[in-house]
N, C-alpha and C. Protein backbone atom coordinates (compact mmCIF):
# COMPACT_ATOMS: atom_id res chain seq x y z
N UNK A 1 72.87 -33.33 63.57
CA UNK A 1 72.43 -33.45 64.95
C UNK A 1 72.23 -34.94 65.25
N UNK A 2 72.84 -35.26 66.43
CA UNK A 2 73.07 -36.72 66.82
C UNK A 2 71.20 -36.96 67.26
N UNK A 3 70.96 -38.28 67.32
CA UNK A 3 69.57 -38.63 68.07
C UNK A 3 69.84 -37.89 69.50
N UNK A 4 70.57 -38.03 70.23
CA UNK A 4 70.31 -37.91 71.52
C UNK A 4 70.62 -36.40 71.70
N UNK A 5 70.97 -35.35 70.63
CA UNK A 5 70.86 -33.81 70.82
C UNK A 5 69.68 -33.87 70.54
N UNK A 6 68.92 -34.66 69.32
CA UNK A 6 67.56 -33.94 69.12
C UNK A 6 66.60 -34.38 70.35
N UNK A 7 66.87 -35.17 71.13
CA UNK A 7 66.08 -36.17 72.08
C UNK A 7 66.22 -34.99 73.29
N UNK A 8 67.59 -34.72 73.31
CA UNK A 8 67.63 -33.35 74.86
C UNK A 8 66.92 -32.14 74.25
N UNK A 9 67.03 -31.83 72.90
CA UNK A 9 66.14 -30.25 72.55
C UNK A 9 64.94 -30.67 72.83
N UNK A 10 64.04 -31.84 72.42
CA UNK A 10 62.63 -31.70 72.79
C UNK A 10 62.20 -31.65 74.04
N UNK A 11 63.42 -32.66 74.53
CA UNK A 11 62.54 -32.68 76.27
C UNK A 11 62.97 -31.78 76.57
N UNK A 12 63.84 -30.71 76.52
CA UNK A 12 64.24 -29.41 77.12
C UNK A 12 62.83 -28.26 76.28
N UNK A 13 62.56 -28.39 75.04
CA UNK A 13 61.02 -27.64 74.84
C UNK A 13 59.78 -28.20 75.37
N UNK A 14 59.66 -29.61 75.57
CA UNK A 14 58.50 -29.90 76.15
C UNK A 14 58.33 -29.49 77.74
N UNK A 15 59.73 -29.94 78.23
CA UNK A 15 59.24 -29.19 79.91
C UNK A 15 59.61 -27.64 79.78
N UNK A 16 60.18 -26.89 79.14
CA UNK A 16 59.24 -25.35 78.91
C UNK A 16 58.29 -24.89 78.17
N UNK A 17 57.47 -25.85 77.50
CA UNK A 17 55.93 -25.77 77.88
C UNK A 17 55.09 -26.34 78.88
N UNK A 18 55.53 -27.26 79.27
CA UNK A 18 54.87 -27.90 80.60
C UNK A 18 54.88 -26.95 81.67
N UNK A 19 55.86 -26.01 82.04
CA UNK A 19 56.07 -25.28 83.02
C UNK A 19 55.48 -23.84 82.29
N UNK A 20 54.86 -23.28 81.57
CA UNK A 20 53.87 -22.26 81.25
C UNK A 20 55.19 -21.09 80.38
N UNK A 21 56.33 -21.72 79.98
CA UNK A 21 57.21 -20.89 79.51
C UNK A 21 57.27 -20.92 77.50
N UNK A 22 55.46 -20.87 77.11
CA UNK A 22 55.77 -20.99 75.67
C UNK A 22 56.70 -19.93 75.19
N UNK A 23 56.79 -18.72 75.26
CA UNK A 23 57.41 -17.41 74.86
C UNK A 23 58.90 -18.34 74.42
N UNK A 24 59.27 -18.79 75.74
CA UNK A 24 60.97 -19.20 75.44
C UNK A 24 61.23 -20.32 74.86
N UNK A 25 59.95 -21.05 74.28
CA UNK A 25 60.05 -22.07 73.95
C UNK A 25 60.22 -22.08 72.55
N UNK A 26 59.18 -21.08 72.22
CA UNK A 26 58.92 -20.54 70.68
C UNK A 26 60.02 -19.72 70.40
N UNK A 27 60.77 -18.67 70.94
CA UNK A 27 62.20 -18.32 71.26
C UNK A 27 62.93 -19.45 70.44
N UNK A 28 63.33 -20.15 71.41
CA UNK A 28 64.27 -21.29 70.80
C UNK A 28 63.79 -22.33 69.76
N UNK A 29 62.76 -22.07 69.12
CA UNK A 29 62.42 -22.65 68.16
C UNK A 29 62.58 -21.99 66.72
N UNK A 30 62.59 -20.78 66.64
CA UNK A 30 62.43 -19.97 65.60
C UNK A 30 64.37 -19.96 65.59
N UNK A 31 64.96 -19.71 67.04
CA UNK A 31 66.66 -19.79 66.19
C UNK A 31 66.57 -20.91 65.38
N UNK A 32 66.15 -22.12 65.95
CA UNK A 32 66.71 -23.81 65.33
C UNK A 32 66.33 -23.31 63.70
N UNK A 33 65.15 -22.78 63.59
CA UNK A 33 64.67 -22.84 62.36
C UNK A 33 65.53 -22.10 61.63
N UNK A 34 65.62 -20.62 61.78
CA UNK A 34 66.19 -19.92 61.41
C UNK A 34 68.24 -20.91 60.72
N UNK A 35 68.12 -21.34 62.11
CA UNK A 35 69.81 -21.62 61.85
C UNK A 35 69.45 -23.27 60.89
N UNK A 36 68.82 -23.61 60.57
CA UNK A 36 68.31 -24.64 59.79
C UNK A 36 68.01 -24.13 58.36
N UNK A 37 67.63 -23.44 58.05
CA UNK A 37 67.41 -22.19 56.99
C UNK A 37 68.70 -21.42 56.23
N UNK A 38 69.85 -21.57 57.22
CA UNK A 38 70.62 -20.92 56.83
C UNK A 38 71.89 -21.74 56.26
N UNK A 39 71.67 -22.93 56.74
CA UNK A 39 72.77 -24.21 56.74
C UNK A 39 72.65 -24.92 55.05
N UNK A 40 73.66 -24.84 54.40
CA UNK A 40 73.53 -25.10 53.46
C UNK A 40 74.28 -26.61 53.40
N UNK A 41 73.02 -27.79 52.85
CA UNK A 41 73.21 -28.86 52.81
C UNK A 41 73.79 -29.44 51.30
């Protein structure tokens, strides 16, 4: 992941928590993890 993908995922999770949307935030946090988990380095 380039700096500036990880730079658009946060500010794309921080303003859906700013805007009261934790559910989808935590949503898209558990794929990253998940697909981070699965990626064999």
């Amino acid at each position: 992941m380039t700096r500036l993908e990880l730079l658009t995922l946060l500010y794309s999770l921080q303003a859906l928590l700013e805007s009261d949307k934790a559910d989808k935030a935590i949503e898209i946090i558990e794929k990253i993890i998940k697909e981070a988990e699965n990626t064999n380095i």
